[in-house]
Protein backbone atom coordinates (compact mmCIF):
# COMPACT_ATOMS: atom_id res chain seq x y z
CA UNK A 1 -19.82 -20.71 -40.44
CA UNK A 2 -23.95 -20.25 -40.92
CA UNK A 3 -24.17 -19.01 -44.44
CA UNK A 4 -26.85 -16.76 -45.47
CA UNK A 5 -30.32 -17.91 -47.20
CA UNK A 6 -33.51 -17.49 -48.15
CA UNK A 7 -35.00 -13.83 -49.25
CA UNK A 8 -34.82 -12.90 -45.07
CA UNK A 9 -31.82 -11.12 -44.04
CA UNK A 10 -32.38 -12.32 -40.75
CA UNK A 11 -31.95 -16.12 -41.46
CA UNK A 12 -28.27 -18.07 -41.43
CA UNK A 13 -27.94 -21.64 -41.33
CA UNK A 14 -25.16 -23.97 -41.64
CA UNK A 15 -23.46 -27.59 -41.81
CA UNK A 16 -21.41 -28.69 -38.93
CA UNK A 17 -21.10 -31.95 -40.59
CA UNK A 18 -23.53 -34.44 -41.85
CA UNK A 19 -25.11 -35.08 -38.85
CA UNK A 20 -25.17 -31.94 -36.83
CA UNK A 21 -26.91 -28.07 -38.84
CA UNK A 22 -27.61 -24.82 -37.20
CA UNK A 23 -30.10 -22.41 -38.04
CA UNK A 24 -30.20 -19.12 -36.57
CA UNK A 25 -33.65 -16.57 -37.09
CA UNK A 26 -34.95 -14.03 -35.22
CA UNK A 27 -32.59 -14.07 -32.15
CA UNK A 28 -33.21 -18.02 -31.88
CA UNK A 29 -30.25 -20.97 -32.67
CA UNK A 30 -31.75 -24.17 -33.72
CA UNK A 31 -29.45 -27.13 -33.86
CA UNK A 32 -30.34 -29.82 -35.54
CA UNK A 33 -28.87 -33.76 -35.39
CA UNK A 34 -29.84 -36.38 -38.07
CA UNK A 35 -32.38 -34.21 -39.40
CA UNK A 36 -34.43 -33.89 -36.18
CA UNK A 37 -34.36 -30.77 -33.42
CA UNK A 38 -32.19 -31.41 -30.78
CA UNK A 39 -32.16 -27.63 -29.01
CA UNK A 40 -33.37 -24.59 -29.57
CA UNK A 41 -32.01 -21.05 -27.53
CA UNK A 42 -31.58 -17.59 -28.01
CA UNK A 43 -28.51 -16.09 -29.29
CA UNK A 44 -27.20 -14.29 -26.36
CA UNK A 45 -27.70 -17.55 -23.81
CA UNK A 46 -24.20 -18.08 -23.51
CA UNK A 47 -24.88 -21.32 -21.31
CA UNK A 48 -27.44 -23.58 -22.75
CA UNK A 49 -24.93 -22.59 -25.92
CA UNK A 50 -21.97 -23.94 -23.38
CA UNK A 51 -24.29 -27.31 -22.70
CA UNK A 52 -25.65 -27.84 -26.50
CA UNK A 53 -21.37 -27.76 -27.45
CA UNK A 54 -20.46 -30.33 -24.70
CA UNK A 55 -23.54 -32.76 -24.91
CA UNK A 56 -22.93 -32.85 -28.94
CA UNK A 57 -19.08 -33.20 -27.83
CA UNK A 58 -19.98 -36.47 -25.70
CA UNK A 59 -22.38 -38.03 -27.95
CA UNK A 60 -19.39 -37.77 -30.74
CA UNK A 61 -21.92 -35.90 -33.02
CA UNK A 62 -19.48 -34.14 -34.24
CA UNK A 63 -15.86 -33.63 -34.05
CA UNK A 64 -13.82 -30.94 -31.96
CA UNK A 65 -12.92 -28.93 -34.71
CA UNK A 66 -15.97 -29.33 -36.35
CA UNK A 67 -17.80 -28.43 -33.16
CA UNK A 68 -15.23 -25.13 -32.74
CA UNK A 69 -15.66 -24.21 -36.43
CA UNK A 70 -19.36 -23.99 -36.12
CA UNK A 71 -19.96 -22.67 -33.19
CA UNK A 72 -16.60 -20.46 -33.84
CA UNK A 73 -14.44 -21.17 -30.11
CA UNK A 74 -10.98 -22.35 -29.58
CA UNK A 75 -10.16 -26.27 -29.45
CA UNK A 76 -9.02 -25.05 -25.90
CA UNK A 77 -12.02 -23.57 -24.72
CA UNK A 78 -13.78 -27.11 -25.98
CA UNK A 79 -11.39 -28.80 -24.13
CA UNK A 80 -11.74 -26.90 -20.75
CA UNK A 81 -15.20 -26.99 -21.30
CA UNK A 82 -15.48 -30.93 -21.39
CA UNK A 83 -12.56 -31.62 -18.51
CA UNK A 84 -14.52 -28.81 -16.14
CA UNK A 85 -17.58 -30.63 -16.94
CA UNK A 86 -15.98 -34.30 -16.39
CA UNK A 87 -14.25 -33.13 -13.22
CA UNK A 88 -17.45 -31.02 -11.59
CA UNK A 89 -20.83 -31.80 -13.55
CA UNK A 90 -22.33 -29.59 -16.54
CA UNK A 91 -23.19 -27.00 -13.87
CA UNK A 92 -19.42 -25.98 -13.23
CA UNK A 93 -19.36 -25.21 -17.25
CA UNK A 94 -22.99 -23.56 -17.60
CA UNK A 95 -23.01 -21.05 -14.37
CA UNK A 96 -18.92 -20.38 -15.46
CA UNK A 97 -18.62 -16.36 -16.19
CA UNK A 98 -15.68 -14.55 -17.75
CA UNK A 99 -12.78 -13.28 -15.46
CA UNK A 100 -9.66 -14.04 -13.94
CA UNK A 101 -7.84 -16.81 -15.27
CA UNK A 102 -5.71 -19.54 -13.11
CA UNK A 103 -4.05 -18.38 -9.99
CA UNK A 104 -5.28 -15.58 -9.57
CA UNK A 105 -9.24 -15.89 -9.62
CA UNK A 106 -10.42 -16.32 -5.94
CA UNK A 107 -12.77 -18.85 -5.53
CA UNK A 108 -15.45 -19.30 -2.51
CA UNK A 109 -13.26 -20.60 0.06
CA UNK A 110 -10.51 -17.71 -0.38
CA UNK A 111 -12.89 -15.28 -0.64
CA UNK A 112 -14.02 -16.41 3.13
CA UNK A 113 -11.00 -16.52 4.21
CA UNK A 114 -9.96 -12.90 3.04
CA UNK A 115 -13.28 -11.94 4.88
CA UNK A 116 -12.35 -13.95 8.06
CA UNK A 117 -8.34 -12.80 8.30
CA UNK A 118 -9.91 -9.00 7.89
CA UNK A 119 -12.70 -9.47 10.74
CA UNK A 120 -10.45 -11.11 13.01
CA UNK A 121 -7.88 -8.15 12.18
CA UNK A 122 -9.06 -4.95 11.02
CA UNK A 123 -5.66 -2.76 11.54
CA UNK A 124 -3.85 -5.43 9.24
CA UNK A 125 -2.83 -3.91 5.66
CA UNK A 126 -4.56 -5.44 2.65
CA UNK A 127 -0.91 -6.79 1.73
CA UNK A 128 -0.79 -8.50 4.84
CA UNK A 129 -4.03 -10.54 4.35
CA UNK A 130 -2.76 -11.49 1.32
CA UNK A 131 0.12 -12.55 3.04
CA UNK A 132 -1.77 -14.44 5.28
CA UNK A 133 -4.43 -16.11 2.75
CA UNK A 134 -2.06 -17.36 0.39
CA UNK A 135 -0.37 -19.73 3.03
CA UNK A 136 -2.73 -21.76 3.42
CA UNK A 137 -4.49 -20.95 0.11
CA UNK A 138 -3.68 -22.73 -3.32
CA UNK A 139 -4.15 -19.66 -5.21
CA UNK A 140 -1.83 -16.06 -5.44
CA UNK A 141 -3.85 -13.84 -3.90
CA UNK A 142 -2.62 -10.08 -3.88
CA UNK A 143 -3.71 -6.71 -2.15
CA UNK A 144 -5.63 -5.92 -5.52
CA UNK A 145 -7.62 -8.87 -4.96
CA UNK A 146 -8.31 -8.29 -0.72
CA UNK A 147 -9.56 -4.85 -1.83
CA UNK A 148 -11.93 -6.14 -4.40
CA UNK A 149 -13.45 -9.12 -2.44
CA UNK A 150 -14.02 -6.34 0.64
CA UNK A 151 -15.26 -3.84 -0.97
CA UNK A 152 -17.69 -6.57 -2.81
CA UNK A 153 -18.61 -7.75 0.45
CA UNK A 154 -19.16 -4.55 1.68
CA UNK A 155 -16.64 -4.37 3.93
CA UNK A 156 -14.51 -1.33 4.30
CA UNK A 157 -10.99 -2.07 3.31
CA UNK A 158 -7.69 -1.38 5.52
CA UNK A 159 -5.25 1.29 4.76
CA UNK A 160 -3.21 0.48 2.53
CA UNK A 161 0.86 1.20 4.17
CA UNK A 162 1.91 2.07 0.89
CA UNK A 163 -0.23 5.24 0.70
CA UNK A 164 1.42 7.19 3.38
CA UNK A 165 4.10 6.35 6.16
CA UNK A 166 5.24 8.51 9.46
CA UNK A 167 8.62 9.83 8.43
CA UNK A 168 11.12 7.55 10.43
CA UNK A 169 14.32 9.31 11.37
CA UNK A 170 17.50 7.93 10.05
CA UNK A 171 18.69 7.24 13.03
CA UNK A 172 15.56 4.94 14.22
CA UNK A 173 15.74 2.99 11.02
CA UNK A 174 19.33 2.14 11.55
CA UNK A 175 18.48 1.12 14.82
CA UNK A 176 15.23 -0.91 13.61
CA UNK A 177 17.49 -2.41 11.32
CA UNK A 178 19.77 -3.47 13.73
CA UNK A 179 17.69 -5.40 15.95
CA UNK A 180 15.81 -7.30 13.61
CA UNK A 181 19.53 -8.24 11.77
CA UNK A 182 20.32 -9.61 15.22
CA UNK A 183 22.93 -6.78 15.30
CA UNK A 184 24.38 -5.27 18.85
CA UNK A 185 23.52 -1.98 18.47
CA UNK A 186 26.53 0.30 20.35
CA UNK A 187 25.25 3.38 22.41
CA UNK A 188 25.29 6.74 21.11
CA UNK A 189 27.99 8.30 22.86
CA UNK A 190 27.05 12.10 21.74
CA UNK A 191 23.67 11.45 24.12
């Protein structure tokens, strides 16, 4: 990666290849291509870093594993960097923070439909919009996620049913459970 230089501690600077160099001082990355600037950002901006990687990607400045080497990310991230950015525009990849992955992170849409399926029904458990939301959803969502995207919206969440039931008597559940089998239930002759 950038190799140290120079009597300054605070100075690295390396080779991708022979068209592409970093340089990194004082906070600042400098990337150079064919000897000329082509961007300068600080260290910690995690998305011009994101749109420097994919623009030198698309120009073929450099190769992926070049590119990964020196900038030190997976050949996957690269990847899903460059097919987010085909599929949806450099903004998808630049305003992109860390979370879920796949299923299971809750984009805009499910996050207004959480909202909407609690408004409409407030006594509903947090299981139960899930329940709801993920039928016409193409993502899991789960009662972990309905509590988080409430309580970020400022909403106050339903009662959970696992957290406490009313004891049912035996003899009620084997009668609930009767009816909903499609079962005959046979009158108690002691009563």
């Amino acid at each position: 990666m950038l190799q140290m230089f120079g009597s300054e501690s605070d100075q690295r600077q390396g080779r991708i290849n022979a068209r592409v160099a970093l340089r990194e001082q004082c906070g600042q990355i400098e990337v150079f291509k064919d000897g000329h600037l082509y961007a300068v950002f600080a260290a910690s901006d995690r998305e011009f870093r994101k749109a420097v990687i994919i623009q030198l990607a698309r120009i073929g400045a450099a190769s992926f594993r070049e590119l990964c080497a020196g900038f030190e990310i997976d050949r996957e991230t690269l990847e899903r960097y460059l097919i987010r950015s085909q599929q949806r525009g450099l903004r998808s990849v630049v305003d992109d923070k860390p979370g879920p992955r796949g299923p299971w992170k809750a984009d805009e849409v499910t996050r207004l439909a959480v909202i909407r399926e609690f408004v409409n029904n407030p006594a509903i458990s947090d299981s139960e919009v899930a329940r709801r939301v993920s039928t016409y959803r193409p993502i899991q969502v789960d009662r972990k996620m309905v509590k988080r995207i409430l309580r970020h919206a400022g909403l106050r969440a339903s009662a959970d049913p696992d957290e406490e039931f009313d004891e049912i008597p035996p003899n009620q559940l084997a009668f609930r459970f009767s009816k909903s089998a499609g079962f005959q239930s046979q009158p108690d002759s002691a009563s």
